[in-house]
Protein backbone atom coordinates (compact mmCIF):
# COMPACT_ATOMS: atom_id res chain seq x y z
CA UNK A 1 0.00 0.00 0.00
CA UNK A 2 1.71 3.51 -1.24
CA UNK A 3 0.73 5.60 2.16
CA UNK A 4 2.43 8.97 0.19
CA UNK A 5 -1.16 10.29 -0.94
CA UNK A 6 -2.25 9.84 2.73
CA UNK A 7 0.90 11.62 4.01
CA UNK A 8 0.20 13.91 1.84
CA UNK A 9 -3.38 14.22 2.44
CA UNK A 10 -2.98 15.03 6.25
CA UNK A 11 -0.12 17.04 5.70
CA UNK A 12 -1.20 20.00 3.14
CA UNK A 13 -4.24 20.82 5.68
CA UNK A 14 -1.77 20.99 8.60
CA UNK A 15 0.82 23.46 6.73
CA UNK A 16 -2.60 25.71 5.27
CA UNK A 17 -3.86 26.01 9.03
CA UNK A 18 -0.32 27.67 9.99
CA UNK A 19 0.93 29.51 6.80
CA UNK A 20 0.10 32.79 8.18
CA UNK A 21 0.42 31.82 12.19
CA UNK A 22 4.29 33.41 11.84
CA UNK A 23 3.01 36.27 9.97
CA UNK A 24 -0.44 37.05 12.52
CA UNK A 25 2.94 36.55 15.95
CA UNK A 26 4.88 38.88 14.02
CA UNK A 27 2.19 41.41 13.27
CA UNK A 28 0.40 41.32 16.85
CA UNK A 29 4.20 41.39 18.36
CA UNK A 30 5.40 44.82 16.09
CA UNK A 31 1.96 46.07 15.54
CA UNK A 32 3.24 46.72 11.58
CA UNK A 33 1.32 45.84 8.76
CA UNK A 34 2.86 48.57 6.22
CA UNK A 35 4.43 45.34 4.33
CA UNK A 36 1.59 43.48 3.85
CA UNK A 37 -0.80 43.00 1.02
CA UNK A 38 -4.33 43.36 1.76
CA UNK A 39 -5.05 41.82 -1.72
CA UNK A 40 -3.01 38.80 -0.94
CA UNK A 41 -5.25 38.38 2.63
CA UNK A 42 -8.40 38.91 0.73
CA UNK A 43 -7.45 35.87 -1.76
CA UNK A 44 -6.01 33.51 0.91
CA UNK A 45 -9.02 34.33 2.97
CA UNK A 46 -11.32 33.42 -0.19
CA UNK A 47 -9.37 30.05 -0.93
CA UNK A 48 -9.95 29.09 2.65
CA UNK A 49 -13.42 29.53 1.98
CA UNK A 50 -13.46 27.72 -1.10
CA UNK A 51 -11.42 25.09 0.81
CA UNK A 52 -13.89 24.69 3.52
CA UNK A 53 -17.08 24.60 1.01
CA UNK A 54 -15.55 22.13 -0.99
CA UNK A 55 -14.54 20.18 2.57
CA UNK A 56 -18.75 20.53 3.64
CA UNK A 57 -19.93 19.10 0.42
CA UNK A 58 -17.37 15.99 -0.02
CA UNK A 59 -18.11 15.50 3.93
CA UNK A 60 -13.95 15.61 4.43
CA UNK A 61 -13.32 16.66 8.14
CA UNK A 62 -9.72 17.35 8.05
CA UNK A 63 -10.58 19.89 5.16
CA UNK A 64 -13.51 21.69 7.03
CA UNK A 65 -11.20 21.64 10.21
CA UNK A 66 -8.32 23.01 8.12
CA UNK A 67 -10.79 25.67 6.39
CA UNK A 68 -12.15 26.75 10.08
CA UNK A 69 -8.68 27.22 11.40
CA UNK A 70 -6.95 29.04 8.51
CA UNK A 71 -9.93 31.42 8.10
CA UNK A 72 -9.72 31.90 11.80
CA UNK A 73 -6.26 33.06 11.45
CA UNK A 74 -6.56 34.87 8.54
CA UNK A 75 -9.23 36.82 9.42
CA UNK A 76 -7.81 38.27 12.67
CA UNK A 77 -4.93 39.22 10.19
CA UNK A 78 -7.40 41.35 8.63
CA UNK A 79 -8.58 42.55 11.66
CA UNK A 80 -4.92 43.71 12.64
CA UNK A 81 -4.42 44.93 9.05
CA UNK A 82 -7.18 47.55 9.73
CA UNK A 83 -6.53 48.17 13.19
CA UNK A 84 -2.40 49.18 12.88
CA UNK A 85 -2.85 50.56 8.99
């Protein structure tokens, strides 16, 4: 049995749930956000919704987990974005 695909498969939600966790630290920590793209947060936060729709209708946990979590982060990016801009 080739378990790659299932690495793989519990691995890519893991790494999308904390892509931006170093970037939300740094941001609460320096209260800066003159370097980030508000464009960029807007997309991510839209693929995590597409990511967590898609999740919902295939009934995949780990992807509606994943979805919850990364637009959790991402959105209190975008909170800080408009709070320190």
């Amino acid at each position: 049995m080739n378990y790659i695909p299932t690495f793989v498969a519990i691995l890519a939600p893991i790494i999308n749930c904390v892509q931006l966790l170093p970037q939300l630290i740094k941001t609460i920590a320096t209260k800066k956000v003159k370097d980030l793209s508000f464009a960029s947060l807007l997309l991510i936060l839209l693929t995590n919704l597409l990511w967590l729709t898609h999740g919902y209708f295939i009934l995949d946990k780990s992807l509606m987990v994943a979805g919850i979590v990364s637009i959790t982060i991402n959105s209190l990016l975008l909170i800080f974005y408009m709070k320190y801009k």
